[in-house]
Every structure is written in structure tokens, then in C-alpha cells.
PDB file of N, CA and C in Angstrom:
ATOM      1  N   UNK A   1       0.824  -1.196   0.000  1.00  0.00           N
ATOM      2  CA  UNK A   1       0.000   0.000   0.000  1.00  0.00           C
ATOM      3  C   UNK A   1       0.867   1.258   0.000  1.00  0.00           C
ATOM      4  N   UNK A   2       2.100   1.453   0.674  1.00  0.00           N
ATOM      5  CA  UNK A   2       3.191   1.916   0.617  1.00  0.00           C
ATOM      6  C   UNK A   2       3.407   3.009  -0.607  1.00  0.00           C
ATOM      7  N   UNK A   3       3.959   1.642  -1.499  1.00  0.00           N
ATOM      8  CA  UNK A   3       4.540   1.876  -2.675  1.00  0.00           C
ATOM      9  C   UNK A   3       3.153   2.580  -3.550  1.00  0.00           C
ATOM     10  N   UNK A   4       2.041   1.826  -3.239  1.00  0.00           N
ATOM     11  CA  UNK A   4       1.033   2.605  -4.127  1.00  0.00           C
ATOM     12  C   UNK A   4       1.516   3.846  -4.139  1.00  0.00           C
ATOM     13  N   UNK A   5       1.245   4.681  -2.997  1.00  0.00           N
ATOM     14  CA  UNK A   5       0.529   5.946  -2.226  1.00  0.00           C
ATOM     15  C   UNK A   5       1.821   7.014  -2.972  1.00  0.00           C
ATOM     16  N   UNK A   6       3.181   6.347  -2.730  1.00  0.00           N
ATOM     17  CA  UNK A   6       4.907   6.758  -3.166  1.00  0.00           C
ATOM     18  C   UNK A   6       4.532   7.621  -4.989  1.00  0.00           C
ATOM     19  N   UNK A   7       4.030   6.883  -5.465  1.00  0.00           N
ATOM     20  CA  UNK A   7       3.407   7.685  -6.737  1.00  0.00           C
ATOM     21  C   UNK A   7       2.656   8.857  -6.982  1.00  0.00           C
ATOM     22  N   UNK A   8       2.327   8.895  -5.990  1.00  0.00           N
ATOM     23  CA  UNK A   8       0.925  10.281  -5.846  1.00  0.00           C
ATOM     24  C   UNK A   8       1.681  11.850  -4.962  1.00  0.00           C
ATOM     25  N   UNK A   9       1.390  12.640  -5.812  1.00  0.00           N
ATOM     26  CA  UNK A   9       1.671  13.758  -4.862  1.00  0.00           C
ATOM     27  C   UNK A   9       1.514  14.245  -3.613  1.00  0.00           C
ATOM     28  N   UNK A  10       2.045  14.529  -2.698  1.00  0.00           N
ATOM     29  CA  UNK A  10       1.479  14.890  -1.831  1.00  0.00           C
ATOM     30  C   UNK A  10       0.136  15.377  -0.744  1.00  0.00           C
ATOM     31  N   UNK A  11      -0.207  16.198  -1.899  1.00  0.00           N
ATOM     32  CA  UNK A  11      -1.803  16.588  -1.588  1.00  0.00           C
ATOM     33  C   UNK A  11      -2.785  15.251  -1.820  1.00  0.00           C
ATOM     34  N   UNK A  12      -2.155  14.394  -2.207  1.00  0.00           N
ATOM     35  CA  UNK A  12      -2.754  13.519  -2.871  1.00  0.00           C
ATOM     36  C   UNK A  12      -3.053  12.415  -1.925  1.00  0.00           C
ATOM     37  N   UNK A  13      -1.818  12.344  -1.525  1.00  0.00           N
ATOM     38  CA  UNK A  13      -1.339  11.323  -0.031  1.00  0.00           C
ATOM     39  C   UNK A  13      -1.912  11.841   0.872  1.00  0.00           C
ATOM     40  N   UNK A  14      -2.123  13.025   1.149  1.00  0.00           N
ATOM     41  CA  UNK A  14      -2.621  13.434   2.465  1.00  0.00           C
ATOM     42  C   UNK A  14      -4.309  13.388   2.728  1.00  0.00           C
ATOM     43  N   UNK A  15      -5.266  13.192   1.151  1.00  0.00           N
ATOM     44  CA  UNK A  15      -6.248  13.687   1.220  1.00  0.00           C
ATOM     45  C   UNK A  15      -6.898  11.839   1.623  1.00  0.00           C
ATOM     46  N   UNK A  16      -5.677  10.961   0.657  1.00  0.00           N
ATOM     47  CA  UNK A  16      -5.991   9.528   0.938  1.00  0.00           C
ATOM     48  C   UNK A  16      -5.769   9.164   2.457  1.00  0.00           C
ATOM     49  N   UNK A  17      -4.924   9.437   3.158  1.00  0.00           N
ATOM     50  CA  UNK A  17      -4.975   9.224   4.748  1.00  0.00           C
ATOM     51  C   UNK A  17      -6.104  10.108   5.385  1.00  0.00           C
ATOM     52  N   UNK A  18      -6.235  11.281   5.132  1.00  0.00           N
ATOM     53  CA  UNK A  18      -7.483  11.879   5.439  1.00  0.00           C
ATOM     54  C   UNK A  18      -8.947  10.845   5.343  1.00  0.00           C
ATOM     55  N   UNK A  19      -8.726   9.914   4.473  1.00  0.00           N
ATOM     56  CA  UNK A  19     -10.200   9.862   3.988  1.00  0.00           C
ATOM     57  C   UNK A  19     -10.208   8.159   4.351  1.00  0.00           C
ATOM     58  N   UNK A  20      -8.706   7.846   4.753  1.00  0.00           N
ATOM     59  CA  UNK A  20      -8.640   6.379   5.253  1.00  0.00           C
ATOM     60  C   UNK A  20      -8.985   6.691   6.819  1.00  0.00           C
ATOM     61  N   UNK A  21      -8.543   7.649   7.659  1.00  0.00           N
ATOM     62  CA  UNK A  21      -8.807   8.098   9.030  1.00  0.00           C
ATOM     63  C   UNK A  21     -10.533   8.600   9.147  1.00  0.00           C
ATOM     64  N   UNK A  22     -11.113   8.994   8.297  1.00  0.00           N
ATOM     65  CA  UNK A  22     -12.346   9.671   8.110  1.00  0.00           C
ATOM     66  C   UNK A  22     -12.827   7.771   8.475  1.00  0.00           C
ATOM     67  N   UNK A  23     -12.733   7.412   7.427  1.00  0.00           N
ATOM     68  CA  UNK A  23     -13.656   6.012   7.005  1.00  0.00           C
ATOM     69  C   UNK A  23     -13.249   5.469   8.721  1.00  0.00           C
ATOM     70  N   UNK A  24     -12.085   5.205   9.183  1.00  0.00           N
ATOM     71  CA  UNK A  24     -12.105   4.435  10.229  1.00  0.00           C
ATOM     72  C   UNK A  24     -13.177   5.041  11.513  1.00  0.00           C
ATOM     73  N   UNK A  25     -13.067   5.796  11.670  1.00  0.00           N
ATOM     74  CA  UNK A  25     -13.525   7.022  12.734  1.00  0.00           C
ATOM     75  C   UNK A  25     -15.018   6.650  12.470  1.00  0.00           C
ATOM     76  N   UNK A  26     -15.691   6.515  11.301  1.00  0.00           N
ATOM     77  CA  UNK A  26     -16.948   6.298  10.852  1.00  0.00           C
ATOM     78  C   UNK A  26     -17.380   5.222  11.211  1.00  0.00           C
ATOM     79  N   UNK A  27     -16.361   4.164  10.974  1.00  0.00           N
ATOM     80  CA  UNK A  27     -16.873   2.714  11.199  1.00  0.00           C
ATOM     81  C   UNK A  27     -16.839   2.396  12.699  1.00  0.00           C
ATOM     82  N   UNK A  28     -16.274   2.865  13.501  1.00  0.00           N
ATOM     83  CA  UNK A  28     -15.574   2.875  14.960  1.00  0.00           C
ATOM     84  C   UNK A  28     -16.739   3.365  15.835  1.00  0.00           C
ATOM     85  N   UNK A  29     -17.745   4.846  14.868  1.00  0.00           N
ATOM     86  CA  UNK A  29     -18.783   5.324  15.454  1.00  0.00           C
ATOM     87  C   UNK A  29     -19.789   4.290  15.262  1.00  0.00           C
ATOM     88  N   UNK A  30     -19.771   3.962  13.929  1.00  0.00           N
ATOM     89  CA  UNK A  30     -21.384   2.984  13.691  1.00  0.00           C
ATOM     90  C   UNK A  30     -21.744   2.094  14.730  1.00  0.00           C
ATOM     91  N   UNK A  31     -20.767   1.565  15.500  1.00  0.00           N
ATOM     92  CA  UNK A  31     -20.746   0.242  16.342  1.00  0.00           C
ATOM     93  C   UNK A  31     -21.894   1.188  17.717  1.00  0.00           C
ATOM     94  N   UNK A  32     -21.549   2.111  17.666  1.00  0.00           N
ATOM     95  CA  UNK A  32     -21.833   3.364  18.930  1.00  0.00           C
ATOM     96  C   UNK A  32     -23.693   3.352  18.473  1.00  0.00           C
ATOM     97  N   UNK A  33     -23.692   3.580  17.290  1.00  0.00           N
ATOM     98  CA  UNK A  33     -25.416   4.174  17.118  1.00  0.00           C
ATOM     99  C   UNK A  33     -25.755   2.847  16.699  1.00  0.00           C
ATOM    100  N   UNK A  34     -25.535   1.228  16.199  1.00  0.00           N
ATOM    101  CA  UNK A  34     -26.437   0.442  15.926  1.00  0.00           C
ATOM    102  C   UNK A  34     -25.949  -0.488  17.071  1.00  0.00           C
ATOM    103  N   UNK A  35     -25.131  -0.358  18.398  1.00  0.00           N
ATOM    104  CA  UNK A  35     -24.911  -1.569  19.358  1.00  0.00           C
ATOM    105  C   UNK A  35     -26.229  -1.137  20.029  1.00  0.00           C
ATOM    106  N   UNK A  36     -26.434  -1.769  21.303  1.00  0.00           N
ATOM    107  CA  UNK A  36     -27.152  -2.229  22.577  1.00  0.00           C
ATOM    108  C   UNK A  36     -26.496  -1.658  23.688  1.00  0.00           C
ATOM    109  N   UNK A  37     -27.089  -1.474  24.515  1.00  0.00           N
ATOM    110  CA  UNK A  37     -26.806  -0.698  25.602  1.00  0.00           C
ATOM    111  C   UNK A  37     -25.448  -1.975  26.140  1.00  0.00           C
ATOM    112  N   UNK A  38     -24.467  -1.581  26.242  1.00  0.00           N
ATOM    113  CA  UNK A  38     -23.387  -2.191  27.066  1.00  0.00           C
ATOM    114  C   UNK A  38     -23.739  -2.701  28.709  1.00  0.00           C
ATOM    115  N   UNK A  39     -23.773  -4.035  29.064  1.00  0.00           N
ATOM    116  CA  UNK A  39     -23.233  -4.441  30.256  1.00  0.00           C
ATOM    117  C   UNK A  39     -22.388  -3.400  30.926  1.00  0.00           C
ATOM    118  N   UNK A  40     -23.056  -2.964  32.343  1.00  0.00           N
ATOM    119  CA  UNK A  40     -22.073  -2.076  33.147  1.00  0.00           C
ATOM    120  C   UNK A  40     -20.060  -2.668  32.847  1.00  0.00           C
ATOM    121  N   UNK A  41     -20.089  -3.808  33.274  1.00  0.00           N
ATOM    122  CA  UNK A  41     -18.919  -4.098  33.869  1.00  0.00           C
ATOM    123  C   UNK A  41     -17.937  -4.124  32.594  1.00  0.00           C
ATOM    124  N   UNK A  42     -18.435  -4.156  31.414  1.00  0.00           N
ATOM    125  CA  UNK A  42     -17.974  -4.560  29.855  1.00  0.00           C
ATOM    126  C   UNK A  42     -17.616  -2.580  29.423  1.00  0.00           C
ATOM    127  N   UNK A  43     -18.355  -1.655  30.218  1.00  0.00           N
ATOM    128  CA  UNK A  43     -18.214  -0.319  30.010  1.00  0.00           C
ATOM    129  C   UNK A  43     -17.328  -0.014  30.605  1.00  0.00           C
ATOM    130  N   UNK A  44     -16.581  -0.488  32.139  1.00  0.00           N
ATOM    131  CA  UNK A  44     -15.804   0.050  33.249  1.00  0.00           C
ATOM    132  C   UNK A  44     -14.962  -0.470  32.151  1.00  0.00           C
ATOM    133  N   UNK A  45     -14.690  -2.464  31.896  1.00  0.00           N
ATOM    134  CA  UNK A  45     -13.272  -1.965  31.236  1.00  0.00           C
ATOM    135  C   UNK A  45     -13.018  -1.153  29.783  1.00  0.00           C
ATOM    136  N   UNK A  46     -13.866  -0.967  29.346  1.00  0.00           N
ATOM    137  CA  UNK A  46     -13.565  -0.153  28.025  1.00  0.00           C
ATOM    138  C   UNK A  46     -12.833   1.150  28.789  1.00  0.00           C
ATOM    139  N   UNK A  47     -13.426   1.807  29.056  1.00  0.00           N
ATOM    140  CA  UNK A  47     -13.213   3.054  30.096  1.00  0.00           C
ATOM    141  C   UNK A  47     -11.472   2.811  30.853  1.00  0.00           C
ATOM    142  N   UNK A  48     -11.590   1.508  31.627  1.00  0.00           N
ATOM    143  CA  UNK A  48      -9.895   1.292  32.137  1.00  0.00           C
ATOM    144  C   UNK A  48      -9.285   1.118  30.984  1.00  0.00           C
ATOM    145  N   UNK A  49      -9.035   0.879  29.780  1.00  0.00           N
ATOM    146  CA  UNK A  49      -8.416   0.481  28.621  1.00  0.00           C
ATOM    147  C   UNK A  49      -8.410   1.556  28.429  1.00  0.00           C
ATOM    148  N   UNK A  50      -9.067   2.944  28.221  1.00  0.00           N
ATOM    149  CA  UNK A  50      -8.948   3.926  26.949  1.00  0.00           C
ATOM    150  C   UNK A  50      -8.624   4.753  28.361  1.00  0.00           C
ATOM    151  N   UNK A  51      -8.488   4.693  29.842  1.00  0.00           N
ATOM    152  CA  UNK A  51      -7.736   5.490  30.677  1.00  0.00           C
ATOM    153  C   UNK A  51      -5.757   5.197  30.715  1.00  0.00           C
ATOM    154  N   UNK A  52      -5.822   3.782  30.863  1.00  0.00           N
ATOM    155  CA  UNK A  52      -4.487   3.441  30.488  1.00  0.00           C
ATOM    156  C   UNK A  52      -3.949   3.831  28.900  1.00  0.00           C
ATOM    157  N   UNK A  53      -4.723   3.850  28.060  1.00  0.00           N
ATOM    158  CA  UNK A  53      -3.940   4.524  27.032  1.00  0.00           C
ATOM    159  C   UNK A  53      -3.655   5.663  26.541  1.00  0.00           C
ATOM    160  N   UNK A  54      -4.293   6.178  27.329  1.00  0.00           N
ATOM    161  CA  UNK A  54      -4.211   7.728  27.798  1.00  0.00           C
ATOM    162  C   UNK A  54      -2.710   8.102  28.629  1.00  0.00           C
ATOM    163  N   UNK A  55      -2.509   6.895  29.797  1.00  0.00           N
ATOM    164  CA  UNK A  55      -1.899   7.327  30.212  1.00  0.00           C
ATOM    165  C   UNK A  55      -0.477   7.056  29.367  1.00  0.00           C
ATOM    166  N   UNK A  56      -0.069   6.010  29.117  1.00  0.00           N
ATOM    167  CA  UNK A  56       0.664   5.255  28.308  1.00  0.00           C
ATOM    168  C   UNK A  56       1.169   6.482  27.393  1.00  0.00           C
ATOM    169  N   UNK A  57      -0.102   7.151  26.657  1.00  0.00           N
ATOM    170  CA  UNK A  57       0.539   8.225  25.426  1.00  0.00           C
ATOM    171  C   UNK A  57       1.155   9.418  26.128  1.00  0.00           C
ATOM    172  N   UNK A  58       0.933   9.741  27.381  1.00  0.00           N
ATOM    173  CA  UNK A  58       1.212  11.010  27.533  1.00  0.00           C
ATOM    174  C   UNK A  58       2.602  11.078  28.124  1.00  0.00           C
ATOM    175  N   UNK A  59       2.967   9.315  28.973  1.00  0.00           N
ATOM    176  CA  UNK A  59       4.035   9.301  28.787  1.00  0.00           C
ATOM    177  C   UNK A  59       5.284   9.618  27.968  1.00  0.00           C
ATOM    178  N   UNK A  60       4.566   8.548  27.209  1.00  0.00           N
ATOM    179  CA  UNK A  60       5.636   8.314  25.460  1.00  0.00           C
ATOM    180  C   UNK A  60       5.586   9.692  25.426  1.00  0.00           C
ATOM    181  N   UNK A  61       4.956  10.421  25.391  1.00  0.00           N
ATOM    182  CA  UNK A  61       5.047  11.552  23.993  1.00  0.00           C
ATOM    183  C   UNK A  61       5.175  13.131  25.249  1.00  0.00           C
ATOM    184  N   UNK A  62       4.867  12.742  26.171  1.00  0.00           N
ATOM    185  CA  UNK A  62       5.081  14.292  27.077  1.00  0.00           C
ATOM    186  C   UNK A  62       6.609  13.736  28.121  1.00  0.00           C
ATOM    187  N   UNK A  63       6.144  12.856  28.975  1.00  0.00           N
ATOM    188  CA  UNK A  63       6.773  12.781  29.811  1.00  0.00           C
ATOM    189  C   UNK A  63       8.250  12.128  29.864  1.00  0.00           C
ATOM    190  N   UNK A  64       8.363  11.653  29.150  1.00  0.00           N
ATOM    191  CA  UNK A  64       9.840  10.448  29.000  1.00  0.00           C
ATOM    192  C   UNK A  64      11.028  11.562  27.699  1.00  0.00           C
ATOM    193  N   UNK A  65      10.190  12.435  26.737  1.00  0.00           N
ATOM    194  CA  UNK A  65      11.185  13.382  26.494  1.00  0.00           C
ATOM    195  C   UNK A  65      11.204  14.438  27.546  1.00  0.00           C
ATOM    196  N   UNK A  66      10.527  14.743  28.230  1.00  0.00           N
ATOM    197  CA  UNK A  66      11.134  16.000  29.370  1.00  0.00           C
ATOM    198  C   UNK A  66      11.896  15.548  30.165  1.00  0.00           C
ATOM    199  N   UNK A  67      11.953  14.121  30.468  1.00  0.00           N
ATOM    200  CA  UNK A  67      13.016  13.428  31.357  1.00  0.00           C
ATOM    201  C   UNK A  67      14.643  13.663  30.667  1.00  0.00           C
ATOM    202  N   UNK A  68      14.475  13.446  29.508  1.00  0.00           N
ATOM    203  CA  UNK A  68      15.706  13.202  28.825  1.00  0.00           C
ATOM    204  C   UNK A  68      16.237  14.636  27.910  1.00  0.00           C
ATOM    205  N   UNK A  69      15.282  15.460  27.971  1.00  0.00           N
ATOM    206  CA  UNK A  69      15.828  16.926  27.837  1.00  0.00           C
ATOM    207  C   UNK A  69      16.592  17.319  29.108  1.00  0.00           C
ATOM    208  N   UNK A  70      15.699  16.961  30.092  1.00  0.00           N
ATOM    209  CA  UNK A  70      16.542  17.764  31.485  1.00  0.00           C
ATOM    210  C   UNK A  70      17.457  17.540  31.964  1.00  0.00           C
ATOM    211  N   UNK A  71      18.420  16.158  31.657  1.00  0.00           N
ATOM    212  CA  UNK A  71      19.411  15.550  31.753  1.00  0.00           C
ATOM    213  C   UNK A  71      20.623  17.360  32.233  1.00  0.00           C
ATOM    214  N   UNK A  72      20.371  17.750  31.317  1.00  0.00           N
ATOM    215  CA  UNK A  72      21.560  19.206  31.405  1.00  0.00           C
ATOM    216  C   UNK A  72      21.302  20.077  32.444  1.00  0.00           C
ATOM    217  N   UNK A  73      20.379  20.193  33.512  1.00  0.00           N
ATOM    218  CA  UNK A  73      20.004  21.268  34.106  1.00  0.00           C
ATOM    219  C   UNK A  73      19.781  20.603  35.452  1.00  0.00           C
ATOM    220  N   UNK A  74      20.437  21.530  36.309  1.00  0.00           N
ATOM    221  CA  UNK A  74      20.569  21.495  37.353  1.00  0.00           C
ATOM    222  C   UNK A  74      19.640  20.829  38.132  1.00  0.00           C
ATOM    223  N   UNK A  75      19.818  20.162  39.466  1.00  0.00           N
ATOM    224  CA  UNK A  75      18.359  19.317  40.264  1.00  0.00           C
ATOM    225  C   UNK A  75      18.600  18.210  39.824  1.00  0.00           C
ATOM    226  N   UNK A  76      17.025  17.320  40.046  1.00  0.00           N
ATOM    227  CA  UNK A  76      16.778  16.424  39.819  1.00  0.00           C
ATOM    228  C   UNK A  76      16.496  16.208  38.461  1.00  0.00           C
ATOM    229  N   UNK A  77      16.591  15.042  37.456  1.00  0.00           N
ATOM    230  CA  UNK A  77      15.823  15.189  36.374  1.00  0.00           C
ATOM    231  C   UNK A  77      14.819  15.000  36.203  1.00  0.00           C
ATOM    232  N   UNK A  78      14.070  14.454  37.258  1.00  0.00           N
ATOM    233  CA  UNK A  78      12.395  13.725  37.248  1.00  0.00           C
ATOM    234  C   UNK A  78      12.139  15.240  37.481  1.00  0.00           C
ATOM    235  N   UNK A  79      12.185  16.363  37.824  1.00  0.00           N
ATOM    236  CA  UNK A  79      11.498  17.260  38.619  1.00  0.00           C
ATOM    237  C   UNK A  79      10.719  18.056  37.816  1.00  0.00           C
ATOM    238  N   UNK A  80      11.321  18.448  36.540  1.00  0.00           N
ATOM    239  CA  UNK A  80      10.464  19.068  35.472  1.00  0.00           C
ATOM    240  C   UNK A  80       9.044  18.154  34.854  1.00  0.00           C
ATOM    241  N   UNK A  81       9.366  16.628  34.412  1.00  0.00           N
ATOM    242  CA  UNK A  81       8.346  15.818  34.378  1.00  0.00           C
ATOM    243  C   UNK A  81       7.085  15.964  34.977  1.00  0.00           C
ATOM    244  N   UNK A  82       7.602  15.807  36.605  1.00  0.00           N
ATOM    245  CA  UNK A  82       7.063  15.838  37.279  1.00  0.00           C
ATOM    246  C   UNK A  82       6.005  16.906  37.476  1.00  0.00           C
ATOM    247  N   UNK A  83       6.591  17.944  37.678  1.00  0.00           N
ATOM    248  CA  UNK A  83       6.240  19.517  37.864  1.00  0.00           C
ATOM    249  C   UNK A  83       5.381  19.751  36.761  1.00  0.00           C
ATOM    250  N   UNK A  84       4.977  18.929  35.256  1.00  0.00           N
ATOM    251  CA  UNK A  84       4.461  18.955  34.426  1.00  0.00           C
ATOM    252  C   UNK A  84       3.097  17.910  34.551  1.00  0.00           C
ATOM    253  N   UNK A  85       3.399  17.021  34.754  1.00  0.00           N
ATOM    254  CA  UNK A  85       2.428  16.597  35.436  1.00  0.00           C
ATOM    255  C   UNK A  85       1.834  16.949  35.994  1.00  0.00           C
ATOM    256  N   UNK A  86       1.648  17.582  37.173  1.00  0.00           N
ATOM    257  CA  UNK A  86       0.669  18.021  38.359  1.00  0.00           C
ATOM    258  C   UNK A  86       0.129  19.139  37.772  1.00  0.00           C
ATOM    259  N   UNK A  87       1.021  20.196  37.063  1.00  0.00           N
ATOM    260  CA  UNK A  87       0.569  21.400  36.667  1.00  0.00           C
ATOM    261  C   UNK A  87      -0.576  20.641  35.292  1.00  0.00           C
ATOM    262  N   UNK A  88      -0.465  19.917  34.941  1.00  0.00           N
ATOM    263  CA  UNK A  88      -1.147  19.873  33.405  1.00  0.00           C
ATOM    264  C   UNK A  88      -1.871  19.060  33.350  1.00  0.00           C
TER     265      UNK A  88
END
């Protein structure tokens, strides 16, 4: 699929991931307006799953580079992380 996409211009590529992310997002909702009311306990873990991956991303992507930026600056290095955390 790759190599397809490698042929197409840019605008071109972007409008096809646009419209591959559109379609998923669509199909992801349908399940939402034609399911059945969810079992409580089948909702908590959906809910613990999409809280842990929450947390998981903000790691990866906030917290584990502020660790490794701060390496140079004085203190602790957890402390900026940290300090980002609570504040945010």
C-alpha cells in the first residue's frame, strides 16, 4: 500500500490518509449508534483500557522526552516531568 501511495503527490497522499482516518472514525462510530446498551462491567473496562492509554501516550510523547531533555540542568531530572504533570 506503501509503494502505491509513493506515486501520488502529496496533496494527494494526504487527502488519501485523510479519507482512510475519516472512514475508520466512521466505522468505529457505527458500532456506537447500531450496538445495545453495554453491560455495566464490559463499560468500566472499556473506560480502564482507553484510561491506560491515555496514560501510556502522555508518557511516550510528554513525559519520558522532558526526562531526557533535562538531563543538562541542574536538580533532579524527574522534577520538570514531574512539575508537568501536576501542573497539566
Amino acid at each position: 500500500m506503501v509503494s502505491f501511495l509513493e506515486n501520488f503527490p502529496p496533496i494527494i497522499q494526504a487527502l488519501w490518509g485523510t479519507g482512510f482516518t475519516y472512514l475508520m472514525t466512521a466505522l468505529g462510530a457505527l458500532g456506537v449508534f447500531l450496538g445495545k446498551e453495554l453491560d455495566r462491567r464490559v463499560l468500566n473496562g472499556m473506560m480502564g483500557f482507553a484510561a491506560g492509554v491515555m496514560i501510556a501516550a502522555s508518557y511516550f510523547s510528554l513525559l519520558a522526552p522532558s526526562i531526557e531533555l533535562s538531563v543538562d540542568l541542574p536538580g533532579p531530572i524527574w522534577l520538570p516531568a514531574v512539575g508537568g504533570f501536576l501542573l497539566g
